[in-house]
C-alpha atoms as a PDB file:
ATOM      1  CA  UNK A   1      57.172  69.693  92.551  1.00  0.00           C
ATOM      2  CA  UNK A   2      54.480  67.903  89.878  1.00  0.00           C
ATOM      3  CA  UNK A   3      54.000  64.105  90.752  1.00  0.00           C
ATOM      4  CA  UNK A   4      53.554  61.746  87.899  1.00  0.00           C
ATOM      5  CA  UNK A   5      50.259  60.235  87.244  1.00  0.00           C
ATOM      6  CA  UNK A   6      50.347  56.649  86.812  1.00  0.00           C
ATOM      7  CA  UNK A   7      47.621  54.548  86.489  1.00  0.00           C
ATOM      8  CA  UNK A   8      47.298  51.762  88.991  1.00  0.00           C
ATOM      9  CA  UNK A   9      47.078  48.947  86.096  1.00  0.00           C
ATOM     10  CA  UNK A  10      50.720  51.152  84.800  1.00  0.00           C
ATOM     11  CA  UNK A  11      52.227  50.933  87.856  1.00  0.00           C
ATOM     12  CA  UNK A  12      51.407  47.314  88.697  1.00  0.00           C
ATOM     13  CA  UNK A  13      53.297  47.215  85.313  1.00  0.00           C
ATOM     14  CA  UNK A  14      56.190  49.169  86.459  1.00  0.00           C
ATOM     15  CA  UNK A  15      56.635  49.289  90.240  1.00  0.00           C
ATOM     16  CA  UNK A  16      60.301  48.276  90.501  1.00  0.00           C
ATOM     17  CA  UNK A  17      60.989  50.949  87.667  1.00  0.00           C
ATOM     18  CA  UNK A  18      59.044  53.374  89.517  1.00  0.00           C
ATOM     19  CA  UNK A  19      60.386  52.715  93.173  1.00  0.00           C
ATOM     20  CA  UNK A  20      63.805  53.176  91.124  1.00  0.00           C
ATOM     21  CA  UNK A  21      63.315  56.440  89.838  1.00  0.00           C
ATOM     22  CA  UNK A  22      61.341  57.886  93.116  1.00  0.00           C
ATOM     23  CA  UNK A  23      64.257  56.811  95.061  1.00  0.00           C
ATOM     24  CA  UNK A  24      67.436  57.854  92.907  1.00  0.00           C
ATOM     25  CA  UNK A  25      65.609  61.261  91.357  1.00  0.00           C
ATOM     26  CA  UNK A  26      63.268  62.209  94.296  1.00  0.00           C
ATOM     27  CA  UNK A  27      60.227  61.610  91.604  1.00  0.00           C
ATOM     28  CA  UNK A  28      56.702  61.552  93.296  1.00  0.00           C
ATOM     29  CA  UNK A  29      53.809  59.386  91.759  1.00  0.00           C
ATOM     30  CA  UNK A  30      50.439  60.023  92.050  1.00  0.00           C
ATOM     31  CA  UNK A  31      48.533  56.916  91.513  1.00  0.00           C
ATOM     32  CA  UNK A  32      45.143  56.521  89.870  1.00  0.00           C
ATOM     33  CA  UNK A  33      42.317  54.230  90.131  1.00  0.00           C
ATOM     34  CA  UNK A  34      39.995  55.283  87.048  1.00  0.00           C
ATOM     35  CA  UNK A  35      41.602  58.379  86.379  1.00  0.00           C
ATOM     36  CA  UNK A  36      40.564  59.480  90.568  1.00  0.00           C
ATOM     37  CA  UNK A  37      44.170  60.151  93.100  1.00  0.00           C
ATOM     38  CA  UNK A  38      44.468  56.762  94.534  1.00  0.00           C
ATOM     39  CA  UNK A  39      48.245  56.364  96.532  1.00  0.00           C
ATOM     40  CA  UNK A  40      51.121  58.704  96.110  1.00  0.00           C
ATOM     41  CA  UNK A  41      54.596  56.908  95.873  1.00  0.00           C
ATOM     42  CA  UNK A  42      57.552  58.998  97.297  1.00  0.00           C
ATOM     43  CA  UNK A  43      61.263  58.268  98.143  1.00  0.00           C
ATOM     44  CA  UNK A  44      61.878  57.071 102.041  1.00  0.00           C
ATOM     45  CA  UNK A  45      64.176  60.083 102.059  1.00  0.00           C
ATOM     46  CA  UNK A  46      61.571  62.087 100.954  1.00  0.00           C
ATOM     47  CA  UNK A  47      58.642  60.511 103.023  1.00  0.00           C
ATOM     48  CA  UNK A  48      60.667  61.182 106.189  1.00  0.00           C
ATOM     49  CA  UNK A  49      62.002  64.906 105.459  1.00  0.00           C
ATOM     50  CA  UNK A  50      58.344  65.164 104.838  1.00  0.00           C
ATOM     51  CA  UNK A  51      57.298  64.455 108.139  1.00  0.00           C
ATOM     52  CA  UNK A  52      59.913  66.617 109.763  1.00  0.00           C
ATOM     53  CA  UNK A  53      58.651  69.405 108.031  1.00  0.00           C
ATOM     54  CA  UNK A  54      55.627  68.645 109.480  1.00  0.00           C
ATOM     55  CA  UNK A  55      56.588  68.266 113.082  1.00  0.00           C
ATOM     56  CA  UNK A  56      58.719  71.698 112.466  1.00  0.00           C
ATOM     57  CA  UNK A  57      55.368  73.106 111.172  1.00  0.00           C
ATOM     58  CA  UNK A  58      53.288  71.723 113.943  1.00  0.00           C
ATOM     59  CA  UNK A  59      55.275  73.439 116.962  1.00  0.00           C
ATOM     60  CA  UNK A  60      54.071  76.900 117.307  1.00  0.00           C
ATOM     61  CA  UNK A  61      57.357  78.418 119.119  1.00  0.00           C
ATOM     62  CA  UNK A  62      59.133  77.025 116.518  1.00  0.00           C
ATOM     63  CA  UNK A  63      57.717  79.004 114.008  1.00  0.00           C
ATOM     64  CA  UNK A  64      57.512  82.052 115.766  1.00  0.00           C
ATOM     65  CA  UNK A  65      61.352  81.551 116.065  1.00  0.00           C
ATOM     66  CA  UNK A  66      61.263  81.007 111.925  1.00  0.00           C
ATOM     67  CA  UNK A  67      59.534  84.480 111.719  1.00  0.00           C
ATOM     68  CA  UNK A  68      61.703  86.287 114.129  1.00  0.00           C
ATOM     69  CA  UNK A  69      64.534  85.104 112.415  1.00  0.00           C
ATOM     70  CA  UNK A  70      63.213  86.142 108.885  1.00  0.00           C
ATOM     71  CA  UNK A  71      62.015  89.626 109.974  1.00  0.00           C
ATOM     72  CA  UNK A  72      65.671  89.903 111.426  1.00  0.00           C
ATOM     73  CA  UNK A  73      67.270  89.088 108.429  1.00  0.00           C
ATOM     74  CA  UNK A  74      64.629  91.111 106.338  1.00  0.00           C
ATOM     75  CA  UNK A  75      65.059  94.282 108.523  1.00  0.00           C
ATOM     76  CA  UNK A  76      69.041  93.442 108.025  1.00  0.00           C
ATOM     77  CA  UNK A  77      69.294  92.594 112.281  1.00  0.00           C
ATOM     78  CA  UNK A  78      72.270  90.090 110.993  1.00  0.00           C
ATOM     79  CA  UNK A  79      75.861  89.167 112.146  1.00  0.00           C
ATOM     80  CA  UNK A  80      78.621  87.900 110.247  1.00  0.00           C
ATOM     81  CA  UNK A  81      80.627  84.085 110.714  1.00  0.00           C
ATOM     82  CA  UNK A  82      83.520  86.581 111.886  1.00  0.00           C
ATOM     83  CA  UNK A  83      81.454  88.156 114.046  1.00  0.00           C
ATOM     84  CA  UNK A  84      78.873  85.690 115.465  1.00  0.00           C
ATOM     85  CA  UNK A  85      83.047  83.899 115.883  1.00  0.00           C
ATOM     86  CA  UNK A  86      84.672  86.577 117.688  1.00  0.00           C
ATOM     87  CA  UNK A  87      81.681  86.807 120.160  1.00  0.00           C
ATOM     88  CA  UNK A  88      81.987  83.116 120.871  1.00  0.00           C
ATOM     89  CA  UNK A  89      85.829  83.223 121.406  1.00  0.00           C
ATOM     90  CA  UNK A  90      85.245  86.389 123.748  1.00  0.00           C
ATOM     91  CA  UNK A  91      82.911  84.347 125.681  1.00  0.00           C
ATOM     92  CA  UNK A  92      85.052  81.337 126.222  1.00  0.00           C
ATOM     93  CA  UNK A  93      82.357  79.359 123.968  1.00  0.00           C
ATOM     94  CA  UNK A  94      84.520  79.100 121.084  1.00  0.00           C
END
């Protein structure tokens, strides 16, 4: 997703507007200081899936389970909800 470029004077101009539209339309604003990337303005919502994604990103086993769970479902090693189910209600899980 593109951010917006604002310029700072702009968004001096416009914060409530902008904290508005960042928060109801997950908008990103980059903000300028003489044309150079000064601040970026993101939604809280967005700020904190943000740095979940990182933390996901960050812990190695959890990626390797990511692959192995992509190369399963590319290589079509899959189960279906009736059958991941029906192993769940044999094993008293369910």
């Amino acid at each position: 997703m593109t951010a917006t470029v604002v310029p700072l004077a702009d968004a001096r101009a416009r914060l409530s507007g902008i904290v508005e539209s960042a928060g109801s339309t997950h908008e990103r604003f980059t903000i300028t200081r003489n044309g150079v990337p000064a601040a970026v303005l993101l939604s809280a919502d967005d700020y904190d899936t943000m740095r979940e994604m990182i933390e996901i990103l960050a812990d190695d086993e959890t990626v390797a389970a990511i692959r192995e769970g992509l190369a399963d479902l590319a290589a079509g090693r899959v189960y279906s909800q009736a059958e991941v189910e029906a192993e769940l209600r044999r094993s008293g899980r369910l």
